[in-house]
Protein backbone atom coordinates (compact mmCIF):
# COMPACT_ATOMS: atom_id res chain seq x y z
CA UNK A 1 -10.10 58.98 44.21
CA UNK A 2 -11.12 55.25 44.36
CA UNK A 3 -10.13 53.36 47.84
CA UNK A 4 -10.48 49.95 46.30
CA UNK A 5 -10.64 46.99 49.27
CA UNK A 6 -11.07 43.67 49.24
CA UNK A 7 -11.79 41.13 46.09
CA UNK A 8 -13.30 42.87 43.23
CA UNK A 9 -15.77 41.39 41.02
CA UNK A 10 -17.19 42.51 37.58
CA UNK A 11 -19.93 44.26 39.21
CA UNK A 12 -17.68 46.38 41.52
CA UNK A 13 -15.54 47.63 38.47
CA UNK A 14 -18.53 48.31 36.43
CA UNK A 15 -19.72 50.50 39.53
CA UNK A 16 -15.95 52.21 39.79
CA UNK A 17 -16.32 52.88 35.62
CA UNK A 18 -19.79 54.30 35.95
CA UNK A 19 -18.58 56.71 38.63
CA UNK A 20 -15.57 57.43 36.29
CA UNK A 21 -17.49 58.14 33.09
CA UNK A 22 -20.22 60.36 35.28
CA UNK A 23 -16.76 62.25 36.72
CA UNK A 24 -14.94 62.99 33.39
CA UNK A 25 -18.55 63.76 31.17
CA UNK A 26 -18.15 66.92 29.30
CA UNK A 27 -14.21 67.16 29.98
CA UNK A 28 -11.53 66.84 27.42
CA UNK A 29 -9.68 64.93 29.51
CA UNK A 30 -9.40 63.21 33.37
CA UNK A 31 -6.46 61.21 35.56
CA UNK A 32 -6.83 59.10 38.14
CA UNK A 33 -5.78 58.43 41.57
CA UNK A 34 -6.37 54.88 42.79
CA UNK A 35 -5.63 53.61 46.91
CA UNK A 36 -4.54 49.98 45.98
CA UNK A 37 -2.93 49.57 49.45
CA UNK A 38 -5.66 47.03 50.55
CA UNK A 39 -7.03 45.56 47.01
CA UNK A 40 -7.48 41.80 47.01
CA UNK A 41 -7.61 39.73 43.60
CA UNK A 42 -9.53 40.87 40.85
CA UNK A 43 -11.59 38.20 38.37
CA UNK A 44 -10.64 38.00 35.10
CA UNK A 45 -14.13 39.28 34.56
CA UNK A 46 -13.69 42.38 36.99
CA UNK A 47 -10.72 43.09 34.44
CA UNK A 48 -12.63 42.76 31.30
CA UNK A 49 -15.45 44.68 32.86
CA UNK A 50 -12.95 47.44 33.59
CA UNK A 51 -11.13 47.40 29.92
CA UNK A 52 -15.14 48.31 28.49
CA UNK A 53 -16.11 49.71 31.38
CA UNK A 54 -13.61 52.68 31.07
CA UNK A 55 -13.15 52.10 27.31
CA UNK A 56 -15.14 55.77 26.90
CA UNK A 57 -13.29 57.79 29.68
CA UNK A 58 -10.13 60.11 28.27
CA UNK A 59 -7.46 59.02 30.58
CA UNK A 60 -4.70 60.94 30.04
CA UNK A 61 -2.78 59.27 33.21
CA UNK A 62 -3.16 56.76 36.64
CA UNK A 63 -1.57 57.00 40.02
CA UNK A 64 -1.40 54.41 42.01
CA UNK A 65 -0.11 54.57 45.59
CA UNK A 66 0.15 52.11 48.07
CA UNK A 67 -0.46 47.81 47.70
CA UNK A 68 2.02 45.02 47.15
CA UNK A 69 3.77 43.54 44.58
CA UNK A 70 0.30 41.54 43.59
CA UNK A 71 -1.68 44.33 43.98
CA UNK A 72 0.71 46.42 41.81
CA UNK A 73 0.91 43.62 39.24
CA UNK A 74 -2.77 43.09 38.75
CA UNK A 75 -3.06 47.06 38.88
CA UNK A 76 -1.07 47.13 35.78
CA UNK A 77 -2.37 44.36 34.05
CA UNK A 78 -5.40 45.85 33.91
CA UNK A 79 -4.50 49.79 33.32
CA UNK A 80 -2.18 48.30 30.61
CA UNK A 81 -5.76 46.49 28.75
CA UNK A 82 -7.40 49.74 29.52
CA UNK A 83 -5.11 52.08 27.42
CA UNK A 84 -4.14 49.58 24.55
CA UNK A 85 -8.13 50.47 23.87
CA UNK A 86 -7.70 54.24 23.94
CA UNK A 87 -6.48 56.06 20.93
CA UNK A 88 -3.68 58.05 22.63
CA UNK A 89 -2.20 55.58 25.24
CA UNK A 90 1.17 56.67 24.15
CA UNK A 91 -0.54 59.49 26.59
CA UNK A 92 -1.54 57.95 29.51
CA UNK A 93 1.14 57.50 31.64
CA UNK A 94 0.79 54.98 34.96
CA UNK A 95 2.59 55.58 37.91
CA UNK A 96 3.06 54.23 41.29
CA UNK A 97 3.67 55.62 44.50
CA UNK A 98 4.09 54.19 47.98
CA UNK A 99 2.35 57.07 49.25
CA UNK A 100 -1.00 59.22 48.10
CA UNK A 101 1.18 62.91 48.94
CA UNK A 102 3.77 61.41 46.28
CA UNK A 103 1.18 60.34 44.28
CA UNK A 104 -0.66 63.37 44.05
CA UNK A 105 2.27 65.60 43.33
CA UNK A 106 2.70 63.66 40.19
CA UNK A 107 -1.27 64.51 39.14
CA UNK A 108 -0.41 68.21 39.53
CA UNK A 109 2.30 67.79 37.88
CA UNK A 110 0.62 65.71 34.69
CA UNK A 111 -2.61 68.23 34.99
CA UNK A 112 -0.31 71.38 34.55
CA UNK A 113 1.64 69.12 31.29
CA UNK A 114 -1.67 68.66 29.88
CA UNK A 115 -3.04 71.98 30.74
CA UNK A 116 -0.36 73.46 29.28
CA UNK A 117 -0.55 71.42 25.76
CA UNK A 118 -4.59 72.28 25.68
CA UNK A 119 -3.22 76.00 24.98
């Protein structure tokens, strides 16, 4: 799970993507949880970052929980520039959640979908 807080600049979303790549190496597949609940702005260069940064990692779905209607907004913006890059976006859901339980009842949820088409 990333707890992001505070502004984020390029370097903090290349550090989040690094972590994410080293995560999901070797797997088919991975989904994320994300705590925007006390995100600040991000640059337009922690976005771009971000879009190559994760351009390599399989997401097959976000959850967000928590944040305002900013934090939401820029969340999208850039999940939305993430997936247009992947090949099967039409396969990476986003979600939000006002709380991480809700949240993370969805991931089961999309894990056992996708565990279920691996068969």
């Amino acid at each position: 799970m990333a707890s992001l807080v505070g502004d984020l600049d390029a370097a903090d979303t290349a550090r989040i993507a690094a972590e994410a790549r080293r995560v999901a190496s070797g797997r088919s597949w991975a989904l994320l949880l994300c705590d925007i609940g006390r995100i600040g702005s991000l640059t337009s260069e922690a976005r771009r970052t971000a879009v190559d940064g994760f351009r390599s990692v399989p997401i097959r779905g976000i959850a967000f929980f928590g944040g305002s209607r900013n934090s939401r907004s820029q969340s999208t913006l850039m999940a939305n520039a993430m997936s247009l890059l992947n090949s099967r976006r039409d396969e990476s859901p986003i979600r939000f959640f006002l709380t991480e339980s809700e949240a993370r009842v969805w991931l089961v949820q999309r894990r056992d979908e996708l565990r279920r088409g691996a068969r």
